[in-house]
N, C-alpha and C. Protein backbone atom coordinates (compact mmCIF):
# COMPACT_ATOMS: atom_id res chain seq x y z
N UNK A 1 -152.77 61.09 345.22
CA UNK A 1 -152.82 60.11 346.30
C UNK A 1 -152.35 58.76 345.77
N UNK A 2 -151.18 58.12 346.64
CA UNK A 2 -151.23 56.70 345.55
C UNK A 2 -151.53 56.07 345.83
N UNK A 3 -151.89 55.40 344.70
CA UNK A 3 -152.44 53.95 344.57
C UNK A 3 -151.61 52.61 343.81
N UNK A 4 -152.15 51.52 344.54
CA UNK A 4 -151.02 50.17 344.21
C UNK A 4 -151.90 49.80 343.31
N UNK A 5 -150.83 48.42 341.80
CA UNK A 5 -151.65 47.74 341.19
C UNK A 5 -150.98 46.88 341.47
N UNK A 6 -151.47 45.57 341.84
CA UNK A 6 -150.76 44.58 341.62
C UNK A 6 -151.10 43.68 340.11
N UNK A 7 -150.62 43.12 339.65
CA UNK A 7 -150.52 42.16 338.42
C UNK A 7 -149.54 41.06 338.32
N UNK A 8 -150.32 39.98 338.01
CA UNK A 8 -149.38 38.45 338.57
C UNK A 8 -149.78 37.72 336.96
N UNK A 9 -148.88 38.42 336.53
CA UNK A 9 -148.79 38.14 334.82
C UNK A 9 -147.08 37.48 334.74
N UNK A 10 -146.31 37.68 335.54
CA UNK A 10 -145.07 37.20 335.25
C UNK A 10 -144.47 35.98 335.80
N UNK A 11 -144.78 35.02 335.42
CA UNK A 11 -144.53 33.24 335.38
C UNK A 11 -145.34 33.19 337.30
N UNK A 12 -146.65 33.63 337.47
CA UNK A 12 -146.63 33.18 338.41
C UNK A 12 -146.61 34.09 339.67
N UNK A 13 -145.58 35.35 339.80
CA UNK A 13 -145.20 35.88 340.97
C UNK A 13 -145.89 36.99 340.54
N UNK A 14 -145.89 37.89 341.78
CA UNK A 14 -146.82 39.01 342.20
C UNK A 14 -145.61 40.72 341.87
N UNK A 15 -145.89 40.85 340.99
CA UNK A 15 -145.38 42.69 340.90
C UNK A 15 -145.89 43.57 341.41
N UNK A 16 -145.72 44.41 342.27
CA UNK A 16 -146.64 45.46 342.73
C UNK A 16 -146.00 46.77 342.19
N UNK A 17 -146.74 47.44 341.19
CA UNK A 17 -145.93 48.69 340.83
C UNK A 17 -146.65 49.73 342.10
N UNK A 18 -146.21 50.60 342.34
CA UNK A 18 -146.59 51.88 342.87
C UNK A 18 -146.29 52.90 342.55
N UNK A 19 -147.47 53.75 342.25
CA UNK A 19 -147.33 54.87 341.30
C UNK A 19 -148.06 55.74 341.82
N UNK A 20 -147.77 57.19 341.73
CA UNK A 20 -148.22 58.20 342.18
C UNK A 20 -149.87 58.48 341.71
N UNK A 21 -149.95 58.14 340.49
CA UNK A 21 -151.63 58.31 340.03
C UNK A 21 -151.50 57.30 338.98
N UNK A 22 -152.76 56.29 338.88
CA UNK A 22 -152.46 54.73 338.66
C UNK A 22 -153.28 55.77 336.75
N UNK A 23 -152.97 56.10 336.15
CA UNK A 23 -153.93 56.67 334.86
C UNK A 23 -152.54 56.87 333.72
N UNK A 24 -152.30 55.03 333.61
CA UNK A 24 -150.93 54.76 332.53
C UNK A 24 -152.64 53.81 332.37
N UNK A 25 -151.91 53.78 330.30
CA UNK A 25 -153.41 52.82 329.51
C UNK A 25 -152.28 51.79 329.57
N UNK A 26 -153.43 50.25 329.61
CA UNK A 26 -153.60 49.16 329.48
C UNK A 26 -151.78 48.92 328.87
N UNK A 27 -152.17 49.61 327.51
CA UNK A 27 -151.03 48.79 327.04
C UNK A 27 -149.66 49.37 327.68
N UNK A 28 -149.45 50.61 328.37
CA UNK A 28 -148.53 50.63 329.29
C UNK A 28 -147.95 50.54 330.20
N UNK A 29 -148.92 49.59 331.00
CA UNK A 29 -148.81 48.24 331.86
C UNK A 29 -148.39 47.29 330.74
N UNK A 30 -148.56 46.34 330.28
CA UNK A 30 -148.05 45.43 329.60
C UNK A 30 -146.96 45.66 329.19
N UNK A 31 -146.74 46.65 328.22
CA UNK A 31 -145.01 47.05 328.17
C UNK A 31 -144.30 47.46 329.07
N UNK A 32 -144.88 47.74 330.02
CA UNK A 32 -143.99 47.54 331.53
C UNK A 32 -143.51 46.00 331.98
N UNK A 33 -144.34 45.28 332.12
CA UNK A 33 -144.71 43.85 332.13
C UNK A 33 -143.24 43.11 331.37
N UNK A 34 -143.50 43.65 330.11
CA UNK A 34 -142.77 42.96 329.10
C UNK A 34 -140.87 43.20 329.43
N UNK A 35 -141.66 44.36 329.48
CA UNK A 35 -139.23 45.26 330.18
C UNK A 35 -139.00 44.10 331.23
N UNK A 36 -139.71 44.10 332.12
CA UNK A 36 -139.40 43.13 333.31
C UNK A 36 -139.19 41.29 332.55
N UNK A 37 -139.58 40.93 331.77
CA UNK A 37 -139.77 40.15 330.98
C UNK A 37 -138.45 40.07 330.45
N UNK A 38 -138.32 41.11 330.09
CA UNK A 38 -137.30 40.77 328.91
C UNK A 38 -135.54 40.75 329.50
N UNK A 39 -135.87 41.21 330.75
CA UNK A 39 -134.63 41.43 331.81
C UNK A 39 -134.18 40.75 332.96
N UNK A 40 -135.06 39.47 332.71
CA UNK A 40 -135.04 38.14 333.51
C UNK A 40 -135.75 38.88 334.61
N UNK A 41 -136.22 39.95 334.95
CA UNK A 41 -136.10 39.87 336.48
C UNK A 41 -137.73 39.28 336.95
N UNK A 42 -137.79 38.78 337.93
CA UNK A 42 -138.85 38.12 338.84
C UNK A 42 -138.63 36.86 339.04
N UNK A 43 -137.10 35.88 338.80
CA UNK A 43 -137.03 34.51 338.69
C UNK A 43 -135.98 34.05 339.91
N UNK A 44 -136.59 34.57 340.45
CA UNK A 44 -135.75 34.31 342.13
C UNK A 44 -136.66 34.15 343.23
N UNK A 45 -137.75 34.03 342.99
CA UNK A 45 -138.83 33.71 344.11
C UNK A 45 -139.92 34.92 344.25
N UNK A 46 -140.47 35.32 345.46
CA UNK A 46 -141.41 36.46 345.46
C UNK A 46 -140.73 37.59 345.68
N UNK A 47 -141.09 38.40 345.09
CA UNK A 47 -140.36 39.86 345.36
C UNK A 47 -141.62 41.25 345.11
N UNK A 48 -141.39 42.14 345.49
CA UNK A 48 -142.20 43.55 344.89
C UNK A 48 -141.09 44.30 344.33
N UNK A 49 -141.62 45.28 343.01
CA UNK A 49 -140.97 45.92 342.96
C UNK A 49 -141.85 47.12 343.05
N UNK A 50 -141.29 48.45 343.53
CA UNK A 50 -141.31 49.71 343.62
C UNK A 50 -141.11 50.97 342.86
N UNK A 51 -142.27 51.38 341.91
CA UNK A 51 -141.41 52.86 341.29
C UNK A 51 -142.21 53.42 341.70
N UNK A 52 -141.18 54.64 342.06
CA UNK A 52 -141.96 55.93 342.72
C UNK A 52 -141.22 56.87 341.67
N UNK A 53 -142.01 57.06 340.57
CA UNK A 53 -141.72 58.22 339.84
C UNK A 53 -142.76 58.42 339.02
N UNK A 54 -143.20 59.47 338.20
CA UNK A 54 -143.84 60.47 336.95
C UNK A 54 -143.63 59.32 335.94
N UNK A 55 -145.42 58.75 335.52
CA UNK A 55 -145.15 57.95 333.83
C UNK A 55 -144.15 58.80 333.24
N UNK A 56 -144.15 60.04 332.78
CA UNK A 56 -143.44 60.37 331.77
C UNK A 56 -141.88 60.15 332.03
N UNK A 57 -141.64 60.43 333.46
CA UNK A 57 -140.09 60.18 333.43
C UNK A 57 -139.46 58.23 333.08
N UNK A 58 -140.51 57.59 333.32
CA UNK A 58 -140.51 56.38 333.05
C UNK A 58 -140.65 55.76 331.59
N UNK A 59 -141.38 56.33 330.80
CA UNK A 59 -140.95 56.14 329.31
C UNK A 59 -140.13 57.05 329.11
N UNK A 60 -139.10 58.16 329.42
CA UNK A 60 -137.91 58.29 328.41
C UNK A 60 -136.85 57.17 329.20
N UNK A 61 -137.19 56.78 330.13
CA UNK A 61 -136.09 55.64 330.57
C UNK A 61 -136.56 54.53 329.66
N UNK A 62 -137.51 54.10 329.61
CA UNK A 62 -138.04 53.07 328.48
C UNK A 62 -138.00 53.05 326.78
N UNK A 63 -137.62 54.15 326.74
CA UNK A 63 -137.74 54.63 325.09
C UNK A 63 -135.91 54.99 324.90
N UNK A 64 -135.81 55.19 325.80
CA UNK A 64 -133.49 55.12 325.89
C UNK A 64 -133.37 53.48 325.97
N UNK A 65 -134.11 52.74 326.82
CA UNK A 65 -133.41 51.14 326.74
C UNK A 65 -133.22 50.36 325.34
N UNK A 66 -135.30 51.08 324.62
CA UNK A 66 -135.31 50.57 323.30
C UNK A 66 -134.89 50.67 322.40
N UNK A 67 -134.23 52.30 322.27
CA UNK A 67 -133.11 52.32 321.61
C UNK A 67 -131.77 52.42 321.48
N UNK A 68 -131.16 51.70 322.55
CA UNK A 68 -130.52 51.04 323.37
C UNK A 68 -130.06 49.59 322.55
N UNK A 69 -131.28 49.28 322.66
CA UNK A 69 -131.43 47.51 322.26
C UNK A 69 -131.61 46.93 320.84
N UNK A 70 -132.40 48.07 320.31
CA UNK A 70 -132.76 48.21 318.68
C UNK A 70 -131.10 48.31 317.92
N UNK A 71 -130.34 49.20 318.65
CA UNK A 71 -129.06 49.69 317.87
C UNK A 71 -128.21 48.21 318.17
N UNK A 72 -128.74 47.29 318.90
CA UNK A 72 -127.50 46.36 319.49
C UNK A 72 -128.14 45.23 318.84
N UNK A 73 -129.22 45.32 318.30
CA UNK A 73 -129.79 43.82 317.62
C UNK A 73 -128.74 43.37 316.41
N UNK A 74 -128.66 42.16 315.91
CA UNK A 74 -127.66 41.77 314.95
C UNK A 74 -128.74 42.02 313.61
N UNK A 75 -127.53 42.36 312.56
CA UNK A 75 -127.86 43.16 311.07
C UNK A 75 -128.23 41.39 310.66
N UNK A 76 -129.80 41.56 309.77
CA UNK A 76 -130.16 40.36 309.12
C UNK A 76 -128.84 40.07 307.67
N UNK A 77 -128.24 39.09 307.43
CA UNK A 77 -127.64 38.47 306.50
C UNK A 77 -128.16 39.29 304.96
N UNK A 78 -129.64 39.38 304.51
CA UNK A 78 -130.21 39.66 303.61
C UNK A 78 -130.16 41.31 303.61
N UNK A 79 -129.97 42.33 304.66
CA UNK A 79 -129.99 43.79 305.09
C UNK A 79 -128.42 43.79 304.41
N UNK A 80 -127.13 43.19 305.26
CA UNK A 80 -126.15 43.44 305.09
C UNK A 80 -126.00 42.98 303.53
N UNK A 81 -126.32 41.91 302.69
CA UNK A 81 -125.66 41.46 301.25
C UNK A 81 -126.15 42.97 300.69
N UNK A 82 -127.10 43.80 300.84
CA UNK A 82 -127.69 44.54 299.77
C UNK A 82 -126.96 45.93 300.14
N UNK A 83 -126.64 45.87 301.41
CA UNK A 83 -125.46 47.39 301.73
C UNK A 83 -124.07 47.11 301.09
N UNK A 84 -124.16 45.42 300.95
CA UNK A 84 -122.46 45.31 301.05
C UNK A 84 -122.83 45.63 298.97
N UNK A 85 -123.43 44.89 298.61
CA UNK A 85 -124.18 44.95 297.02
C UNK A 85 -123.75 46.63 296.50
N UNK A 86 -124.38 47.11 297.34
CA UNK A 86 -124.25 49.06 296.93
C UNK A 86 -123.19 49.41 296.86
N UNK A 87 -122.45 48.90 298.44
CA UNK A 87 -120.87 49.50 298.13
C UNK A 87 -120.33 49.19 297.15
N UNK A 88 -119.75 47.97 296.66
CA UNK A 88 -119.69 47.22 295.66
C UNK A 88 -119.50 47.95 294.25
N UNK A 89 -120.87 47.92 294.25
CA UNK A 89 -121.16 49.10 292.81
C UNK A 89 -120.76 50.45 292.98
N UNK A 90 -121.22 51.03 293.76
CA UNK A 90 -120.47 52.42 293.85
C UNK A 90 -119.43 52.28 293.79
N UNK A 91 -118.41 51.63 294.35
CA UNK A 91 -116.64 51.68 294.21
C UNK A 91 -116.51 51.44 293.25
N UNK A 92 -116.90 50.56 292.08
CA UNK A 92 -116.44 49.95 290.80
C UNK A 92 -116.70 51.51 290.01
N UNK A 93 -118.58 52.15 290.08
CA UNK A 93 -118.94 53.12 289.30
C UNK A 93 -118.38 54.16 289.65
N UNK A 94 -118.00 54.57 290.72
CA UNK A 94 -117.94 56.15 291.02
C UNK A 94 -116.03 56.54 291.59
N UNK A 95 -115.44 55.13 291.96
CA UNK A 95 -114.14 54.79 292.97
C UNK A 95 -114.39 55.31 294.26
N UNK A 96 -115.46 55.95 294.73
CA UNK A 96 -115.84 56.12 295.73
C UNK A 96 -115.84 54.62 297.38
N UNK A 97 -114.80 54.45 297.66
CA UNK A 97 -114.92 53.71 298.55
C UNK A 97 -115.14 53.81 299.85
N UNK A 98 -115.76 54.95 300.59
CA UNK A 98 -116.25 55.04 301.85
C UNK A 98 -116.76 53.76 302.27
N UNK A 99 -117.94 53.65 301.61
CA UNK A 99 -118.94 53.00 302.27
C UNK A 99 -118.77 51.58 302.16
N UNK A 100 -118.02 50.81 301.62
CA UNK A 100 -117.12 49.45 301.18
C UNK A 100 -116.32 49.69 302.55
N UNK A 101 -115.40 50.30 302.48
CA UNK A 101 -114.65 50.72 303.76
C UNK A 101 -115.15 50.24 304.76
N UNK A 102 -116.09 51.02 305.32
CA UNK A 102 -116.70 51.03 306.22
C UNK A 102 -117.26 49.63 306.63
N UNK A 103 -117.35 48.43 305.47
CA UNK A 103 -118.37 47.20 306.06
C UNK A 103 -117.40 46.39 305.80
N UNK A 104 -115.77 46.56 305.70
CA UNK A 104 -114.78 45.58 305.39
C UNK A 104 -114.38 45.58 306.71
N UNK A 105 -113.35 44.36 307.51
CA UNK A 105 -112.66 44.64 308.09
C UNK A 105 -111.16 45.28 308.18
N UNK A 106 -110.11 46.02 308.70
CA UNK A 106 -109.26 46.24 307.78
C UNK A 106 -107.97 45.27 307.40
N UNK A 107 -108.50 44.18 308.45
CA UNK A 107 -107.36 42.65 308.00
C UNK A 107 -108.45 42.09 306.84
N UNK A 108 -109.60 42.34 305.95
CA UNK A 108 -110.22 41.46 305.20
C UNK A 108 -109.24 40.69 304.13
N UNK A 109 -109.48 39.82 303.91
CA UNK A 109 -109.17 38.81 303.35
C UNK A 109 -109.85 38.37 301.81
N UNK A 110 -109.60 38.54 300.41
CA UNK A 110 -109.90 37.82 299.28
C UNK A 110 -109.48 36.73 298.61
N UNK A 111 -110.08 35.78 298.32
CA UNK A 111 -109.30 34.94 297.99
C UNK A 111 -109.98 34.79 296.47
N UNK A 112 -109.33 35.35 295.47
CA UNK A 112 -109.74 34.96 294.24
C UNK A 112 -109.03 34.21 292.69
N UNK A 113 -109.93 34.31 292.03
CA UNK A 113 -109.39 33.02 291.33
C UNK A 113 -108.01 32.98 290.75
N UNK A 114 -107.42 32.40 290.04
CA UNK A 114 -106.20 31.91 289.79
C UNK A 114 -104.92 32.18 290.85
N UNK A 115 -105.37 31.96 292.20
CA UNK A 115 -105.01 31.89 293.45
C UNK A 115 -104.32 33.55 294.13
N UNK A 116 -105.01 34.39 293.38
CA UNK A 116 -104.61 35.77 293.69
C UNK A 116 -105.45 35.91 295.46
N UNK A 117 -104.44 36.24 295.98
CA UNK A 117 -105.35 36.77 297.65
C UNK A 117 -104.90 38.36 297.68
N UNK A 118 -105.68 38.71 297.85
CA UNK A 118 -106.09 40.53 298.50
C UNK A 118 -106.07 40.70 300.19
N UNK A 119 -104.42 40.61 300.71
CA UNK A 119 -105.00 41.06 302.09
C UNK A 119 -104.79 41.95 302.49
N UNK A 120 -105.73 42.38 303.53
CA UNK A 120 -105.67 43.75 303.95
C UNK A 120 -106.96 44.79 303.17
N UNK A 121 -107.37 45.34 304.24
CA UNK A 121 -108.48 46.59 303.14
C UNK A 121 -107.84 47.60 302.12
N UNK A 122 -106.61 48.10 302.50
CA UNK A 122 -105.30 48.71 301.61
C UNK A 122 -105.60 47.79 300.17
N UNK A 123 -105.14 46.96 300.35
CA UNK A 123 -105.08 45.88 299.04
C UNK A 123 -106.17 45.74 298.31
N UNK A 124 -107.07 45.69 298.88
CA UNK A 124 -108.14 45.81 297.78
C UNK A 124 -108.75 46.86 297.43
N UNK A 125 -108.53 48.10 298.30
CA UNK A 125 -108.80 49.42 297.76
C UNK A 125 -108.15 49.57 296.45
N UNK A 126 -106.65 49.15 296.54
CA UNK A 126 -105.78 49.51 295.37
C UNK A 126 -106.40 48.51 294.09
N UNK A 127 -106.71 47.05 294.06
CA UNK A 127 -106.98 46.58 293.43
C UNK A 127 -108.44 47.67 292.51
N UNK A 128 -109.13 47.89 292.85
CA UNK A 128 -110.19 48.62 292.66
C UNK A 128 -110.12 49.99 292.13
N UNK A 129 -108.84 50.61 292.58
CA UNK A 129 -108.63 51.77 291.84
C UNK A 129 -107.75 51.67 290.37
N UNK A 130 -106.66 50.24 290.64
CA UNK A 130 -106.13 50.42 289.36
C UNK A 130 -107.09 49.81 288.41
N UNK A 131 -107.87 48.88 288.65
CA UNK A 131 -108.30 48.46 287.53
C UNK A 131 -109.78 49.16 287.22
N UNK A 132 -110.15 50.17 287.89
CA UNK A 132 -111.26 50.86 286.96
C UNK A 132 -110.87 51.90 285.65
N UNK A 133 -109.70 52.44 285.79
CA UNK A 133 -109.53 53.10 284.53
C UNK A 133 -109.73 52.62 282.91
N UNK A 134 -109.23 50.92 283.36
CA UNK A 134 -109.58 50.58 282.11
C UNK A 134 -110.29 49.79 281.95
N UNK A 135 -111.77 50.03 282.33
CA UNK A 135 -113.29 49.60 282.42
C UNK A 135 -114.03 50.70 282.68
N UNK A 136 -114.83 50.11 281.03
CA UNK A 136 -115.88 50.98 280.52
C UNK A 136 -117.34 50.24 280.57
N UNK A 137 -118.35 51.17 280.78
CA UNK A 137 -120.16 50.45 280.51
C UNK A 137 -120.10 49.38 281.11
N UNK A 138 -119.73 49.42 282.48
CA UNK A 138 -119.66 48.35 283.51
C UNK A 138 -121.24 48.24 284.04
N UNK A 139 -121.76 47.27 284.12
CA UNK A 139 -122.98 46.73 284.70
C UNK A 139 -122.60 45.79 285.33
N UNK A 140 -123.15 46.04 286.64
CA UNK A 140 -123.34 44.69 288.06
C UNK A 140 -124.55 44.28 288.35
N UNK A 141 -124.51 43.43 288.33
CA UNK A 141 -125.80 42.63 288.74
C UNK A 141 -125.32 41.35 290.68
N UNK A 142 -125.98 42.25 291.46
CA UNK A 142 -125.65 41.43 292.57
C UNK A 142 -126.86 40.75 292.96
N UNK A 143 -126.86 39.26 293.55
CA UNK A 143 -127.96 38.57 294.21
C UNK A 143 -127.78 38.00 295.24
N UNK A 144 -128.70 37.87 296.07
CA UNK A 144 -128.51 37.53 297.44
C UNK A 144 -129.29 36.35 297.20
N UNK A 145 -128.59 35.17 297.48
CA UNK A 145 -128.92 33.83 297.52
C UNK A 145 -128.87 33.02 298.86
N UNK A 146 -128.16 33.27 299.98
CA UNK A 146 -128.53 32.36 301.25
C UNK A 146 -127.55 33.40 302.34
N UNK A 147 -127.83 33.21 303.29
CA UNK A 147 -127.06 34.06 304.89
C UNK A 147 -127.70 33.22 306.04
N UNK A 148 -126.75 33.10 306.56
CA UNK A 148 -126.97 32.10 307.76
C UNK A 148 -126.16 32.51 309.24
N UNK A 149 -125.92 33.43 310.34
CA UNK A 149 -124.85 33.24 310.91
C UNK A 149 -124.30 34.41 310.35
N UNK A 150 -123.05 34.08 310.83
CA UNK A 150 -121.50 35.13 309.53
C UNK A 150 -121.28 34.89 307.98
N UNK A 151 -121.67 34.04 307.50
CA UNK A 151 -121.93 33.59 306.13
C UNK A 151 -123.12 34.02 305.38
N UNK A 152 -122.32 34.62 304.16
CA UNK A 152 -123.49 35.07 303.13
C UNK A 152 -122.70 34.85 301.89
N UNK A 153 -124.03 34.07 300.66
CA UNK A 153 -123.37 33.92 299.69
C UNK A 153 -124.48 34.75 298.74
N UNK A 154 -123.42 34.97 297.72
CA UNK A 154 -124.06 36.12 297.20
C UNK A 154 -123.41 35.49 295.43
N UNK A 155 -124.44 35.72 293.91
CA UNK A 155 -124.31 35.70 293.05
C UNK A 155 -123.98 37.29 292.00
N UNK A 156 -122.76 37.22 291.21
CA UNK A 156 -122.67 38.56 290.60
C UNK A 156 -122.43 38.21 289.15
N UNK A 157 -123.07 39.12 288.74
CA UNK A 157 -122.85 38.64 287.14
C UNK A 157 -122.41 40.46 286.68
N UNK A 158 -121.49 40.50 285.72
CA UNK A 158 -121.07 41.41 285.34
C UNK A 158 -120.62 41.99 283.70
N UNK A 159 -120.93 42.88 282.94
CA UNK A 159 -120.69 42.91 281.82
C UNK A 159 -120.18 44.13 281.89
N UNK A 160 -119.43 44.30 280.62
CA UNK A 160 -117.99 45.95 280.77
C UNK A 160 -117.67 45.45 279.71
N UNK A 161 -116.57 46.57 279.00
CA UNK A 161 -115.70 46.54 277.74
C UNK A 161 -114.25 46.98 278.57
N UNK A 162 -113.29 46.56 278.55
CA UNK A 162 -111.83 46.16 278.83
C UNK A 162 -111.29 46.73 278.10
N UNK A 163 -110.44 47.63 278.89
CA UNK A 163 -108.88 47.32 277.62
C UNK A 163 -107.79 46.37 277.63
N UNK A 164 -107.42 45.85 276.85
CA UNK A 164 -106.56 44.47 277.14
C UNK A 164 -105.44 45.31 276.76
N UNK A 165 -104.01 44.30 276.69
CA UNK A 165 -102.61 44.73 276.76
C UNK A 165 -102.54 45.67 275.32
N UNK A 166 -103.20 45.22 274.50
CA UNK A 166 -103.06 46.27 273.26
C UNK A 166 -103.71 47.10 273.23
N UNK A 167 -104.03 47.08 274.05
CA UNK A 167 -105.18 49.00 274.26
C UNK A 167 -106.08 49.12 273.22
N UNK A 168 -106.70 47.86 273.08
CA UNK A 168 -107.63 47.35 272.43
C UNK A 168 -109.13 46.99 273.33
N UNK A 169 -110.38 47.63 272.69
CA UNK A 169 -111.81 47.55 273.60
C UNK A 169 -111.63 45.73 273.35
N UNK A 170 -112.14 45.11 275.02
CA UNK A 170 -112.52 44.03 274.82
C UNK A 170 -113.79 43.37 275.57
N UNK A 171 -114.69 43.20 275.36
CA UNK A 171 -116.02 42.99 275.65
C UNK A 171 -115.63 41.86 277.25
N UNK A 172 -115.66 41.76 278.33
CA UNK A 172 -115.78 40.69 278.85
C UNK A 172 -117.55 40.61 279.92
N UNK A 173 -117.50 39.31 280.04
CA UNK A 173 -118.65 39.23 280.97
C UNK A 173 -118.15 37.30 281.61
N UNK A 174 -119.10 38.17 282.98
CA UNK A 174 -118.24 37.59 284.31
C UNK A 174 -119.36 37.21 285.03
N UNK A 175 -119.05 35.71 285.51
CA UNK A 175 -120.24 35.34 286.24
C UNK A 175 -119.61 34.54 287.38
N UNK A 176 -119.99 35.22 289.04
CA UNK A 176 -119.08 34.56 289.52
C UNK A 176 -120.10 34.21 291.07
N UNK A 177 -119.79 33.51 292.09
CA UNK A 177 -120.15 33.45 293.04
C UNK A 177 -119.32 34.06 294.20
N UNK A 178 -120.26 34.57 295.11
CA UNK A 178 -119.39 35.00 296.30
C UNK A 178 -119.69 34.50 297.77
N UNK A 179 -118.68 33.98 298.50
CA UNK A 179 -119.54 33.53 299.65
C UNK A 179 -118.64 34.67 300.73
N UNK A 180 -119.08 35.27 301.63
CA UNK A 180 -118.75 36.40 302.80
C UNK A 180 -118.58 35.66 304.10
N UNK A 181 -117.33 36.13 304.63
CA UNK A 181 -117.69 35.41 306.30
C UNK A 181 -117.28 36.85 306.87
N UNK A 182 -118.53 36.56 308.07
CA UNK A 182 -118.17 38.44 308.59
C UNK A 182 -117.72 37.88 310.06
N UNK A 183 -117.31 38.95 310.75
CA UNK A 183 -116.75 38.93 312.42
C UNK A 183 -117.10 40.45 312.67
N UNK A 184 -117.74 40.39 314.09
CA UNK A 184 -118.05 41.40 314.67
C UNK A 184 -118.79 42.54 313.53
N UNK A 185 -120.03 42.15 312.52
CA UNK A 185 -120.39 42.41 311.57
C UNK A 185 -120.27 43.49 310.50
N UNK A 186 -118.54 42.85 310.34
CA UNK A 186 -118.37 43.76 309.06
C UNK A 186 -117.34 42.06 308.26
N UNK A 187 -117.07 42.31 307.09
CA UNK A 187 -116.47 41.35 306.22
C UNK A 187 -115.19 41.11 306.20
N UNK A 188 -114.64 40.27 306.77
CA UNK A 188 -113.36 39.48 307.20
C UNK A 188 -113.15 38.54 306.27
N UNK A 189 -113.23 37.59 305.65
CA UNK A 189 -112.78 37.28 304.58
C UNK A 189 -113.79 37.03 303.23
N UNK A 190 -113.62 36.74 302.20
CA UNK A 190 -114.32 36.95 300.75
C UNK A 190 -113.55 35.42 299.99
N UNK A 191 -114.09 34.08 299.45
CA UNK A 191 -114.38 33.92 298.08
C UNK A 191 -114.95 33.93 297.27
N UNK A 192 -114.37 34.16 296.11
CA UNK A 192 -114.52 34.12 295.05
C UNK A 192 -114.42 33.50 293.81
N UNK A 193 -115.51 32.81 292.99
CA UNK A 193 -114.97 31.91 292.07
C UNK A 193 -116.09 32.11 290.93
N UNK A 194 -115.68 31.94 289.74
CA UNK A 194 -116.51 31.70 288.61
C UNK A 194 -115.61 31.70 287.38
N UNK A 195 -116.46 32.38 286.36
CA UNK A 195 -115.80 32.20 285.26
C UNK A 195 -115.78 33.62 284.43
N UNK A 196 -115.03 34.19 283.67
CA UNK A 196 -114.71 35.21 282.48
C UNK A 196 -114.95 35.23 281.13
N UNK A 197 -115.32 35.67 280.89
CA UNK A 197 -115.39 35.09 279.18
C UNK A 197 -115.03 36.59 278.23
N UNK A 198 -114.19 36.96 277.54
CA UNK A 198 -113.96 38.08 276.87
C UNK A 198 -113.85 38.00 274.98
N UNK A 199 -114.24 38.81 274.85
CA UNK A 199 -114.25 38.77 273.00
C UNK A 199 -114.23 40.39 272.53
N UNK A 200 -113.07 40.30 271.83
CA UNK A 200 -112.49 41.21 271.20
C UNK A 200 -112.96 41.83 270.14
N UNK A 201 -113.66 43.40 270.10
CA UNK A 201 -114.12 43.83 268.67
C UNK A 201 -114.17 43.44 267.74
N UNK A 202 -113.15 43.17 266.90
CA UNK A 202 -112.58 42.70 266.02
C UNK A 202 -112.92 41.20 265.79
N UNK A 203 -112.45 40.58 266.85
CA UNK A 203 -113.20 38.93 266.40
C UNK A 203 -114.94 38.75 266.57
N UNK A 204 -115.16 39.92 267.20
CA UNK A 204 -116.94 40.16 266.89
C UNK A 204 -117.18 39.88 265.58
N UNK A 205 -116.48 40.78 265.12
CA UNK A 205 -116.97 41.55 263.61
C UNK A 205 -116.98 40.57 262.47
């Protein structure tokens, strides 16, 4: 038999749900409440609204919006440095570049030091494949230092043994900063700046 509830929880105006058997708990009124809330609707003067359907058919419509809305929320700055961090390393350790791929754009943009630019995702794939062959006991160290917006800057420090032009082991370690600007949240352009420092077996010794 139905029965009406009314509830005048939303800035003021009167909702009248109608429901076939009023035995939804407390808090599923309120998250009803809240959908309406969150969808502007009731800000046009007095109105009722009407459902005539089964709670249950009403949370899988409610549980499709939320994840709906969950998938469309924007990736936190600090979530994305530590996915973009992984890819990173995996491509250097394994040349595995899927997942780098995947969070670049494919116009991305590098701009690194001694005025070398990387454009295109092509271009820096290749950069990445030629120069791992001759890098050995590579360690990355990535840090996430500030994200704001499309901007994330990120600290990397790096140690490896090189082969230099004489096909000679050469120790370098690399400390550099990175700042990210993303669009439509994947990474559109990259600088890069710091410093190198390398020492040769031999002048170890």
């Amino acid at each position: 038999m139905p029965q009406a509830l009314y509830i005048r929880e939303l800035a003021g105006e009167e909702v009248r749900v109608l429901t076939r058997r009023v035995d939804w708990s407390s808090l599923a009124h309120s998250v009803y409440i809240d959908f309406f809330k969150a969808h502007g609707l009731g800000r046009r003067g007095r109105w009722s609204y009407d459902v005539r359907m089964k709670p249950t058919r009403f949370f899988r419509m409610f549980i499709l919006w939320a994840t709906l809305t969950s998938c469309a929320a924007p990736e936190s700055p600090r979530a994305f440095s530590d996915k973009f961090a992984a890819a990173e390393t995996k491509a250097w350790q394994t040349g595995d570049v899927a997942d780098l791929k995947a969070l670049e754009d494919p116009g991305v943009v590098y701009h690194l030091p001694g005025g070398i630019d990387l454009v295109g995702w092509q271009a820096h794939e290749d950069y990445i494949v030629k120069q791992r062959p001759s890098i050995s006991s590579l360690k990355q160290d990535w840090k996430y230092l500030s994200g704001e917006g499309d901007h994330i800057v990120l600290s990397y420090d790096a140690h490896a043994t090189m082969l230099g032009a004489d096909n000679l082991p050469t120790k370098i370690n690399s400390n550099f900063l990175f700042v990210l600007r993303l669009h439509q949240g994947r990474v559109a352009e990259v600088w890069a700046n710091g410093t190198s420092v390398t020492t040769s077996d031999s002048a170890a010794k």
